[in-house]
C-alpha atoms as a PDB file:
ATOM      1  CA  UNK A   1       0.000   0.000   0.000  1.00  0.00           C
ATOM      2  CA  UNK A   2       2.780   2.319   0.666  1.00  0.00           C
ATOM      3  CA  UNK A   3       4.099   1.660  -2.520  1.00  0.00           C
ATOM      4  CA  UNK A   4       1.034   2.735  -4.359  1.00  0.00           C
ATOM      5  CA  UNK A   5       0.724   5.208  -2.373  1.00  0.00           C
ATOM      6  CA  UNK A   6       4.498   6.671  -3.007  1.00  0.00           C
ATOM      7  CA  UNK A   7       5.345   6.558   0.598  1.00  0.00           C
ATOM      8  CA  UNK A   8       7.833   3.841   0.161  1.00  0.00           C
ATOM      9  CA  UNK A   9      11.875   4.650   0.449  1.00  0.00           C
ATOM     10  CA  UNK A  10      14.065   4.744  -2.267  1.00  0.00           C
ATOM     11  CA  UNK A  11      17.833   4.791  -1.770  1.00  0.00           C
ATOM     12  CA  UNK A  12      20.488   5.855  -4.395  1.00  0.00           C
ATOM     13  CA  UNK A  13      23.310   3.733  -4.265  1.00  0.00           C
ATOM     14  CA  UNK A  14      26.058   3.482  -7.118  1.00  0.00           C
ATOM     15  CA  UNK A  15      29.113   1.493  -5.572  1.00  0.00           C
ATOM     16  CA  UNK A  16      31.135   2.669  -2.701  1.00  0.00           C
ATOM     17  CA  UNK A  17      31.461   6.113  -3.598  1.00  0.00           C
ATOM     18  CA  UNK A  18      27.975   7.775  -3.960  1.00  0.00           C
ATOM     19  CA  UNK A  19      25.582   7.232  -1.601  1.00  0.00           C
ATOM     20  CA  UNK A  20      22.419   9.678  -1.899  1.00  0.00           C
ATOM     21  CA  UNK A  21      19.671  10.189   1.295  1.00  0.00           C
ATOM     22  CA  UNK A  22      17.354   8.195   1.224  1.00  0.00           C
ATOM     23  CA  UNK A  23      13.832   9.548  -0.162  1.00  0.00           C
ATOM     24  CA  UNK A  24      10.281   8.884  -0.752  1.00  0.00           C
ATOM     25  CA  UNK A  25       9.733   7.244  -4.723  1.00  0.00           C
ATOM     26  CA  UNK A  26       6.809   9.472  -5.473  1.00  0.00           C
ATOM     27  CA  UNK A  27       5.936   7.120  -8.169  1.00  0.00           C
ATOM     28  CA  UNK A  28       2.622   6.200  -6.420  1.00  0.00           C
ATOM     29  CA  UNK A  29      -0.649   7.847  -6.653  1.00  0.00           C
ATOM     30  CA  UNK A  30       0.033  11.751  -5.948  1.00  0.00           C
ATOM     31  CA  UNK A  31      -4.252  12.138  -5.175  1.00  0.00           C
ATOM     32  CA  UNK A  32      -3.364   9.455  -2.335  1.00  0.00           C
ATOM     33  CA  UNK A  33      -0.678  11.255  -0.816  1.00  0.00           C
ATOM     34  CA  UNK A  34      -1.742  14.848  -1.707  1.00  0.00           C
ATOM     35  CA  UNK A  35      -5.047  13.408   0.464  1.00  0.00           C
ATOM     36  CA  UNK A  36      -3.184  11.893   3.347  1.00  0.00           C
ATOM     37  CA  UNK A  37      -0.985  15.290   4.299  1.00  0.00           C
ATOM     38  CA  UNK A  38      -3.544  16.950   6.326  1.00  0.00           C
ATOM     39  CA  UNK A  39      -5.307  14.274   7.891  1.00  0.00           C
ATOM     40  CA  UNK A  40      -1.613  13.312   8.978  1.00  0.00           C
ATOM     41  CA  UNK A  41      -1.131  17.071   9.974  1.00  0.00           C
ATOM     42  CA  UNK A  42      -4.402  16.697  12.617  1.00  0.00           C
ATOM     43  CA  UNK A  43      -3.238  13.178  13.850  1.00  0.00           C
ATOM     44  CA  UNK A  44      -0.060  14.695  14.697  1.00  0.00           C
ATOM     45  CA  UNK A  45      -2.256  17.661  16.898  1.00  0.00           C
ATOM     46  CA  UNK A  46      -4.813  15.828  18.355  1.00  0.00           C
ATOM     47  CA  UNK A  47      -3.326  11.991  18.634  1.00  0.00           C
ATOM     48  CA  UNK A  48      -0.954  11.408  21.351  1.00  0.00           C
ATOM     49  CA  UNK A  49       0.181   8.148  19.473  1.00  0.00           C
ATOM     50  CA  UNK A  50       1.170  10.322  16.182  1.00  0.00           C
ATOM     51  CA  UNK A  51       2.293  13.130  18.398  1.00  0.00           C
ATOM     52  CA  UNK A  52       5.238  10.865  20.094  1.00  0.00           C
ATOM     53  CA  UNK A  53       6.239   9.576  16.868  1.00  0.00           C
ATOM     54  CA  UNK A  54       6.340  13.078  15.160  1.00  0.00           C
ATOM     55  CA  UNK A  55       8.332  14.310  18.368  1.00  0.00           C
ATOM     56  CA  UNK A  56      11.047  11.760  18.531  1.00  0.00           C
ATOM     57  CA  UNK A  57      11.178  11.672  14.557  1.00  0.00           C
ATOM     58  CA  UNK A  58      12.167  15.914  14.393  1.00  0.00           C
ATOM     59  CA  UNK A  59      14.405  14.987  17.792  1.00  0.00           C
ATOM     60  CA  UNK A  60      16.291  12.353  15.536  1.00  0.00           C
ATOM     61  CA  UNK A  61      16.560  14.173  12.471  1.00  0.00           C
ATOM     62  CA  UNK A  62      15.532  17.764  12.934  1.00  0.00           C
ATOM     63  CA  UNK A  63      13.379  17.933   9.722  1.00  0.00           C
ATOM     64  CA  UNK A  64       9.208  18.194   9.894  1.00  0.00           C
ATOM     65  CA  UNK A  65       8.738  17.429   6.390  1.00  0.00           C
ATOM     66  CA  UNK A  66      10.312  14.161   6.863  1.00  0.00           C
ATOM     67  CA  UNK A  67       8.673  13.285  10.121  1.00  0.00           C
ATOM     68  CA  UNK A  68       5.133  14.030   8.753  1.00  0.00           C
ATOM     69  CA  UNK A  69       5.817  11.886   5.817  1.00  0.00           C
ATOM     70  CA  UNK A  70       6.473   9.213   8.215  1.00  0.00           C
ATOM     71  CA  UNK A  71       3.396   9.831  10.035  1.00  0.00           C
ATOM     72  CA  UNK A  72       1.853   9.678   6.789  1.00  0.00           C
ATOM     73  CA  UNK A  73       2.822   6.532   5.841  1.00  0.00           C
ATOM     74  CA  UNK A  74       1.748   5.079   9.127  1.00  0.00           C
ATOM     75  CA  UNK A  75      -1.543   6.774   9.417  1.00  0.00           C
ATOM     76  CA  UNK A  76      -1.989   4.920   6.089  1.00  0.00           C
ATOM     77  CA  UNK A  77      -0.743   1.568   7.145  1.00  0.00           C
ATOM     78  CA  UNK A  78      -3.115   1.907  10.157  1.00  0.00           C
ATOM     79  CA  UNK A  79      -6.026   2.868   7.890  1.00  0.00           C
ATOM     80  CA  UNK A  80      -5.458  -0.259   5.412  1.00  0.00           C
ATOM     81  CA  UNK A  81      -5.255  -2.443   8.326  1.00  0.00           C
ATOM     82  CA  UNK A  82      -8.474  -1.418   9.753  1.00  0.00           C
ATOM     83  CA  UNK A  83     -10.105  -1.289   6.290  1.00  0.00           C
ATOM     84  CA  UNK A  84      -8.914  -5.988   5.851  1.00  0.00           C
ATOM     85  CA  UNK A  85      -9.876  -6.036   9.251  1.00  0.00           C
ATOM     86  CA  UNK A  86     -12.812  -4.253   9.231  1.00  0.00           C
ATOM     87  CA  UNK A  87     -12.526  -2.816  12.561  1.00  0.00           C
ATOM     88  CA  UNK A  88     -12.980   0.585  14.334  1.00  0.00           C
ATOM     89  CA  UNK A  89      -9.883   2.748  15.444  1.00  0.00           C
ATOM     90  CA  UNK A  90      -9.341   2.830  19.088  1.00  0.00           C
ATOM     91  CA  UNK A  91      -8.073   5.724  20.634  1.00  0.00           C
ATOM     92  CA  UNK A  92      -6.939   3.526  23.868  1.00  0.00           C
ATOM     93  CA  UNK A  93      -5.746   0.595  22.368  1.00  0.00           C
ATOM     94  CA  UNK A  94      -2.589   0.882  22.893  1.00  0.00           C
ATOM     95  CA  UNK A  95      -2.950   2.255  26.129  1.00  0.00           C
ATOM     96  CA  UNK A  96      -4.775  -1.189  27.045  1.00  0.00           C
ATOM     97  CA  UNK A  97      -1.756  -2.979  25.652  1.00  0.00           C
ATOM     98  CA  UNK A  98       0.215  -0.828  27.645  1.00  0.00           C
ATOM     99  CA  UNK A  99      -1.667  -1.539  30.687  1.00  0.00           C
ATOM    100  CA  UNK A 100      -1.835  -5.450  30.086  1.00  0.00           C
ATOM    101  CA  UNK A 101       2.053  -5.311  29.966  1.00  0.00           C
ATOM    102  CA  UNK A 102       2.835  -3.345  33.291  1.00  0.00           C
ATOM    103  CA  UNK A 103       0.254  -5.853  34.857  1.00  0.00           C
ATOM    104  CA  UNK A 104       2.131  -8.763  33.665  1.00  0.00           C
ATOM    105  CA  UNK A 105       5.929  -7.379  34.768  1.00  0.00           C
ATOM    106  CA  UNK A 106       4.025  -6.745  37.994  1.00  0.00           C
ATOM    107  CA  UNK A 107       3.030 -10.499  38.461  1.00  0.00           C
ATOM    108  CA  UNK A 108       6.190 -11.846  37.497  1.00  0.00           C
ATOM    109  CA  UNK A 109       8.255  -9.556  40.074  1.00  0.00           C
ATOM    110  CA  UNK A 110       5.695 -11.016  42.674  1.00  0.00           C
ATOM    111  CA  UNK A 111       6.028 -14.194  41.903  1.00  0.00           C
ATOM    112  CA  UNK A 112      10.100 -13.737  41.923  1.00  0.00           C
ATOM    113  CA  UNK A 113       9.654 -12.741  45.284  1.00  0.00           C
END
């Protein structure tokens, strides 16, 4: 889907010498990705999920653009894999994951006890 999409990463590489940065392909569906920058854009406001990723993306490589591609590209993994699912998004999914696993640590340090 990325792929389609033009989200995927394409590398220049031509022997040991030149080495280009890596980049988006672009040679997906520009209505697809011209339609998945703003929706990213609120994600990255109003979801705390998108929000951490944008954050520690610009920490790591101090560019936006790049970061909210990123975003992009997962907002539109998680919207194909609710669409073959055929689920709802969850706002605290992850923070029921997140619970499940302290829980767990917690009962194995009691039972190590």
């Amino acid at each position: 889907m990325a792929s389609y999409a033009g989200l995927d990463v394409k590398e220049k590489h031509s022997g040991t010498s030149v080495n280009g940065k890596p980049k988006i392909s672009k040679k997906g569906n520009k209505h697809l990705r011209k339609s998945l920058h703003l929706p990213a854009l609120a994600a990255i406001r109003h979801d705390e999920r998108f929000k951490a990723i944008f954050a520690m993306l610009v920490g790591k490589h101090k560019i936006k653009m790049k970061a909210a591609v990123a975003v992009q590209r997962g907002f539109l993994e998680l919207m194909y894999s609710l669409c073959k699912k055929q689920d709802k998004y969850n706002k605290g999914y992850f923070q029921k994951q997140q619970m499940d696993i302290e829980s767990e640590i917690k009962q194995v340090e009691s039972n190590l006890k």
